[in-house]
N, C-alpha and C. Protein backbone atom coordinates (compact mmCIF):
# COMPACT_ATOMS: atom_id res chain seq x y z
N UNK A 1 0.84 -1.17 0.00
CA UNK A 1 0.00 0.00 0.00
C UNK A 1 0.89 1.24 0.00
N UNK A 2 0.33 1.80 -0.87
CA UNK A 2 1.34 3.63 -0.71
C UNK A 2 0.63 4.71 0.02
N UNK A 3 0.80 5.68 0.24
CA UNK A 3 0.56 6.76 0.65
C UNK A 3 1.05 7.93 0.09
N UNK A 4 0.03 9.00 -0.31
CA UNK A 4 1.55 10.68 -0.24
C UNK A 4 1.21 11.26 -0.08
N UNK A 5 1.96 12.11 0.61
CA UNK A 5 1.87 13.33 1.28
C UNK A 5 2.06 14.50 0.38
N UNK A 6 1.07 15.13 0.26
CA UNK A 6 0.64 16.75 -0.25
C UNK A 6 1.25 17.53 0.52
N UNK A 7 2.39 18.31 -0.19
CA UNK A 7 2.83 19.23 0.33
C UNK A 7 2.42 20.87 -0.14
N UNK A 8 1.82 21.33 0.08
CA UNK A 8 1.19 22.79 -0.14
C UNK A 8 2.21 24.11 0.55
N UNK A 9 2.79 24.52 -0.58
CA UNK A 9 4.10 25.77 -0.23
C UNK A 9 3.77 26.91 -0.55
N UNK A 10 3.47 27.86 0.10
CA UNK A 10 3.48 29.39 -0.54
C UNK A 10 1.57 29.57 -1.10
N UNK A 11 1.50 30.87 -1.40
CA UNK A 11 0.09 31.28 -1.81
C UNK A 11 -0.59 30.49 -2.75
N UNK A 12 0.47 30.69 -3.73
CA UNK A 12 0.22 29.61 -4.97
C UNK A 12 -0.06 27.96 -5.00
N UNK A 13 0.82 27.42 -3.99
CA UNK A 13 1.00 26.36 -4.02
C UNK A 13 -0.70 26.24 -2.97
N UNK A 14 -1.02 26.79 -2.22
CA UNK A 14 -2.03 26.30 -1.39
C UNK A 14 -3.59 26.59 -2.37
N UNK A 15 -3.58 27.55 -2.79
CA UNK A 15 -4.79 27.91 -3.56
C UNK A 15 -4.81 26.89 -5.04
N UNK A 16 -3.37 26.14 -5.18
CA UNK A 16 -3.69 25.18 -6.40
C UNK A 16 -4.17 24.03 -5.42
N UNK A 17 -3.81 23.67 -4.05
CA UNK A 17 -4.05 22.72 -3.44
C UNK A 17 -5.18 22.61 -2.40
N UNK A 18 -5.97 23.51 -2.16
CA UNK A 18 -7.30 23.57 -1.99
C UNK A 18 -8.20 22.91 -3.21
N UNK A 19 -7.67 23.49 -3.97
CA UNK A 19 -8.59 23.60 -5.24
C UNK A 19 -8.50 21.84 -5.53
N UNK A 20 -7.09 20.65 -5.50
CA UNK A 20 -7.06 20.19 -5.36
C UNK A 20 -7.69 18.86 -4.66
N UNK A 21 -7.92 19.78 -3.56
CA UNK A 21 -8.42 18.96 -2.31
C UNK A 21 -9.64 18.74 -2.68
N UNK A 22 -10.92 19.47 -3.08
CA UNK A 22 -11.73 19.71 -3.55
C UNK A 22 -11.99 18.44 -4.50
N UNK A 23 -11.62 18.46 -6.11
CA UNK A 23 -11.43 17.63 -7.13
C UNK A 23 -11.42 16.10 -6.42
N UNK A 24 -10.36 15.96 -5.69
CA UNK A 24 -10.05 14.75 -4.74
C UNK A 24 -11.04 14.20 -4.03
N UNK A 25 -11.90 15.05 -3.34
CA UNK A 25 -12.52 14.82 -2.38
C UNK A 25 -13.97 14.31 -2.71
N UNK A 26 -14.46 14.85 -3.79
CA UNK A 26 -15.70 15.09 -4.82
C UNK A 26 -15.81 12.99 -5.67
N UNK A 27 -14.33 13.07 -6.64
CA UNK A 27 -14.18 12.42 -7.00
C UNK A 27 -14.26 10.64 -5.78
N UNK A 28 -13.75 10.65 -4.19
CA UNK A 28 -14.35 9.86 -3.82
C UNK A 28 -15.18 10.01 -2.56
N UNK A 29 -16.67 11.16 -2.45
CA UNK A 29 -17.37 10.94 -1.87
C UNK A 29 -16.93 11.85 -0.48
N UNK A 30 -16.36 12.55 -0.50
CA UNK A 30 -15.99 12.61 1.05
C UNK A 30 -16.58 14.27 0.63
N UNK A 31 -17.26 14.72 2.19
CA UNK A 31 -17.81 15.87 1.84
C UNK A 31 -16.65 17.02 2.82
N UNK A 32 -16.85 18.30 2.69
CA UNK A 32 -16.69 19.16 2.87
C UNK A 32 -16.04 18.95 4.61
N UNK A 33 -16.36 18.13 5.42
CA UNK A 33 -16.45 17.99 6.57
C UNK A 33 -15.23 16.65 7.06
N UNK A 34 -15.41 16.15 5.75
CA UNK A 34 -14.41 14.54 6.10
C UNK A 34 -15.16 13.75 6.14
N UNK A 35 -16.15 13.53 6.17
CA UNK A 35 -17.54 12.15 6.20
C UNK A 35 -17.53 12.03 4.66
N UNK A 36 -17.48 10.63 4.91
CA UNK A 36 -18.13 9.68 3.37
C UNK A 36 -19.34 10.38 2.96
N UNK A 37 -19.81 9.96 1.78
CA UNK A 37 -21.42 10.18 1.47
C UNK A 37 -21.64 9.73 0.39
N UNK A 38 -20.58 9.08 -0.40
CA UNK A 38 -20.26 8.39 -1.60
C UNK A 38 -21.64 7.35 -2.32
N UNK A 39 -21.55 6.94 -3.72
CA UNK A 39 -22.41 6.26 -2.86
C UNK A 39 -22.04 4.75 -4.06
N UNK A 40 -20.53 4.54 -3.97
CA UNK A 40 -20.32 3.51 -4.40
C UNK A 40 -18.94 2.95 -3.90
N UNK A 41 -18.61 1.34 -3.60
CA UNK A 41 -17.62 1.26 -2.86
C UNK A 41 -16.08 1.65 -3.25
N UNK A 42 -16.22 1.74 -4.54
CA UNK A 42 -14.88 1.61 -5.19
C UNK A 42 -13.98 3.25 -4.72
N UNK A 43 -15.31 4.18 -4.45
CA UNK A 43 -14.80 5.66 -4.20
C UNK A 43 -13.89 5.21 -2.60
N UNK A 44 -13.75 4.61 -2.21
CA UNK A 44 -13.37 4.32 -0.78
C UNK A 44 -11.89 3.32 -0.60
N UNK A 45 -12.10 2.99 -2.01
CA UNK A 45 -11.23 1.29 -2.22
C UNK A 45 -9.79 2.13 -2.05
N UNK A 46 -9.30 2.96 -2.55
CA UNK A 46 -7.71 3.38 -2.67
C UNK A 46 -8.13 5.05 -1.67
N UNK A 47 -8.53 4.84 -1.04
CA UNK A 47 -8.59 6.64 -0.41
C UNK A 47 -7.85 6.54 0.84
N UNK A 48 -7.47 5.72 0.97
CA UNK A 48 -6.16 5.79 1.80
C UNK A 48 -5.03 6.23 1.30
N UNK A 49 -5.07 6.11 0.19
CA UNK A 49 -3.56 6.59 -0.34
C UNK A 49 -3.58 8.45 -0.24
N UNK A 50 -4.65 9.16 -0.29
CA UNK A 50 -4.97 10.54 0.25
C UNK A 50 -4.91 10.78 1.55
N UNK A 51 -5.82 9.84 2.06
CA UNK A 51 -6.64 10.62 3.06
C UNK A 51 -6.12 9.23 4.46
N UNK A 52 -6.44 9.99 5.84
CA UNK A 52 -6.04 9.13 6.55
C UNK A 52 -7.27 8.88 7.29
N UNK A 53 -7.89 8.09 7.68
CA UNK A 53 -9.15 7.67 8.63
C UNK A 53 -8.81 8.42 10.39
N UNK A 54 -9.96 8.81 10.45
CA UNK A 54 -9.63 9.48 11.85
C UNK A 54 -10.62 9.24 12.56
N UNK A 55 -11.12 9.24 13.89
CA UNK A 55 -11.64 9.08 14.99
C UNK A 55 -13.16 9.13 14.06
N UNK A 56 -13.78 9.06 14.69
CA UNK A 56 -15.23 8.74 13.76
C UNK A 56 -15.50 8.62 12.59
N UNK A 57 -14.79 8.34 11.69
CA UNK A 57 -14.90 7.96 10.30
C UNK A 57 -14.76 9.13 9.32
N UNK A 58 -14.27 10.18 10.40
CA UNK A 58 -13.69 11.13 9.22
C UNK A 58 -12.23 10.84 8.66
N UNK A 59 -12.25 11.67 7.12
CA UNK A 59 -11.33 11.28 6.10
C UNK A 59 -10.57 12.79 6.39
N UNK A 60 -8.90 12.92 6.56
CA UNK A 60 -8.23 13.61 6.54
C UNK A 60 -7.13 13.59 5.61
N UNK A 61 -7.27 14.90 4.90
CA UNK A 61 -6.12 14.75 3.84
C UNK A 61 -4.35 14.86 4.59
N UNK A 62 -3.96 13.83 3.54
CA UNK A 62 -2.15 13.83 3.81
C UNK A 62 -1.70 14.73 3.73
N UNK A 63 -1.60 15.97 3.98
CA UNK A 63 -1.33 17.38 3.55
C UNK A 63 -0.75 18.20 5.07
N UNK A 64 0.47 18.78 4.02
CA UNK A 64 1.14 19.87 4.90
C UNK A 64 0.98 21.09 4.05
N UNK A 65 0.44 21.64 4.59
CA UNK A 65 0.40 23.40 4.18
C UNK A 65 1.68 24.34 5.07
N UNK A 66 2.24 24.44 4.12
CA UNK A 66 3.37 26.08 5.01
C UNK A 66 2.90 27.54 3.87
N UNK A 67 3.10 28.05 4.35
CA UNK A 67 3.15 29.66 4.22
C UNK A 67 3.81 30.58 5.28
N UNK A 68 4.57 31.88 4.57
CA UNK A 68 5.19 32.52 5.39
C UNK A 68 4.02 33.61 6.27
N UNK A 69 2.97 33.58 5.41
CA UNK A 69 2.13 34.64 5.26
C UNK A 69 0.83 34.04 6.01
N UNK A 70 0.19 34.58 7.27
CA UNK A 70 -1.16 34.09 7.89
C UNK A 70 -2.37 33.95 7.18
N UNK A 71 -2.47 35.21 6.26
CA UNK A 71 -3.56 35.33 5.51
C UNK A 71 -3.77 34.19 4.20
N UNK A 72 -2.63 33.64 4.09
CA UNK A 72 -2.94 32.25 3.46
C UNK A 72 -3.83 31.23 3.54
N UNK A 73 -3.27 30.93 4.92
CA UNK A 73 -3.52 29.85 5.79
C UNK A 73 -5.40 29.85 6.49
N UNK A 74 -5.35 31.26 6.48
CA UNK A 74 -6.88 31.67 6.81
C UNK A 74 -7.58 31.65 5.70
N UNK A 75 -7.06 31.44 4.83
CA UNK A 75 -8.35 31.77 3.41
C UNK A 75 -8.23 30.62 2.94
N UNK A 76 -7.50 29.30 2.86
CA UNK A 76 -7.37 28.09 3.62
C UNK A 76 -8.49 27.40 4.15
N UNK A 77 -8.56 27.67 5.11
CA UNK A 77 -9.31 27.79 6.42
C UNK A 77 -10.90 27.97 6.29
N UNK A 78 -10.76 29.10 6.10
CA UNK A 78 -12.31 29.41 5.83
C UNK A 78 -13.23 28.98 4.22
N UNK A 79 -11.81 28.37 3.55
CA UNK A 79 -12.55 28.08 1.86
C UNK A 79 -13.31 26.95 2.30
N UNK A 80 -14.03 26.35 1.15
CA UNK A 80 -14.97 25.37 0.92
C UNK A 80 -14.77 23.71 2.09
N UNK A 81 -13.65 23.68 1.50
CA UNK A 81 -13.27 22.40 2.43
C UNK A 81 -12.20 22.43 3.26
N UNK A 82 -12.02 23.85 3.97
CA UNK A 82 -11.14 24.35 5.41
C UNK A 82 -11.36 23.23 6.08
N UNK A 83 -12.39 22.86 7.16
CA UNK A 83 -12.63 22.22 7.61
C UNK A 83 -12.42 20.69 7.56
N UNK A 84 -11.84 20.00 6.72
CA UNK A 84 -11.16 19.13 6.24
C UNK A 84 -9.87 18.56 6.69
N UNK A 85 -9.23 19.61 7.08
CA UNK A 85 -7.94 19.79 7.50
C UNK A 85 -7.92 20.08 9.26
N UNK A 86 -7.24 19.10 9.72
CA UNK A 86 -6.63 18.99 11.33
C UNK A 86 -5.56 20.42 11.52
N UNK A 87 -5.66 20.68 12.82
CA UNK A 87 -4.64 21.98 12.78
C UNK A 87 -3.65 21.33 12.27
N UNK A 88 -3.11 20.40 13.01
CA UNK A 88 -1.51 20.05 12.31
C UNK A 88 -1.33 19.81 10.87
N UNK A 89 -2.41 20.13 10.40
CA UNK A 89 -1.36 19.91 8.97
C UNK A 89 -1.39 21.51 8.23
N UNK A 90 -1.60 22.20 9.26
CA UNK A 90 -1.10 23.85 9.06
C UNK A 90 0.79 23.71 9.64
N UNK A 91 1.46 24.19 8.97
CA UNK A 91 2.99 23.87 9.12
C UNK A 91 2.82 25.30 10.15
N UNK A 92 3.78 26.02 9.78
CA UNK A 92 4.52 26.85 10.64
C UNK A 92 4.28 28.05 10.00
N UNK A 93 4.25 29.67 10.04
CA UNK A 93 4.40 30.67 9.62
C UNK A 93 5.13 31.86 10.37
N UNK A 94 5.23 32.55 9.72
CA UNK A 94 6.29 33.37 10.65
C UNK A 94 5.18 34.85 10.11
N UNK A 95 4.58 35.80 11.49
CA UNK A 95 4.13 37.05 11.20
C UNK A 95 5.12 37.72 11.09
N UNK A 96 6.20 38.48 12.15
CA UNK A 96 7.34 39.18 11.77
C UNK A 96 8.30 38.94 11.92
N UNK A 97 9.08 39.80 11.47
CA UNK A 97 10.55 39.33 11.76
C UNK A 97 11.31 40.35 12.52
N UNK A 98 11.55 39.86 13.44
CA UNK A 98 12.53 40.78 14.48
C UNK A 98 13.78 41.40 13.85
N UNK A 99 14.27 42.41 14.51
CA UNK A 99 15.32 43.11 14.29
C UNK A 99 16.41 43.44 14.58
């Protein structure tokens, strides 16, 4: 069995990988929230290789998001399938930089 990990870098890289997540998610059944709703088995058969099973049968994507920038990560967050995503797979950001 494989697995991979989505790595989502920078503005660009996250807004292609939302958008991503989306396509992915549609294609096997999993809604907006991480719950199945599919309504055939085969959408389920390889979704491990995305997504990881979590405490009540929600589906979590393999995904690390970094950005230097907060406002990324929040628009992220609040898009369509924010909610999808566990804090930890928000990486690290840096607001300022000291002097």
């Amino acid at each position: 069995m494989r697995e991979i990990v989505h790595l989502q870098a920078g503005q660009c890289g996250n807004q292609i990988g939302a958008t991503f997540w989306e396509v992915i998610s549609d294609e096997h059944g999993i809604d907006p929230t991480g719950t199945y709703h599919g309504d055939s088995d085969l959408q389920l058969e390889r979704s491990n290789v995305y997504y990881n099973e979590a405490t009540g049968g929600k589906y979590v994507p393999g995904a690390v998001l970094v950005d230097l920038e907060p406002g990324t990560m929040g628009s992220v967050r609040s898009g369509r399938f924010g909610q999808i995503f566990r804090p930890d797979n928000f990486g690290p950001h840096v607001h300022e930089r000291g002097g």
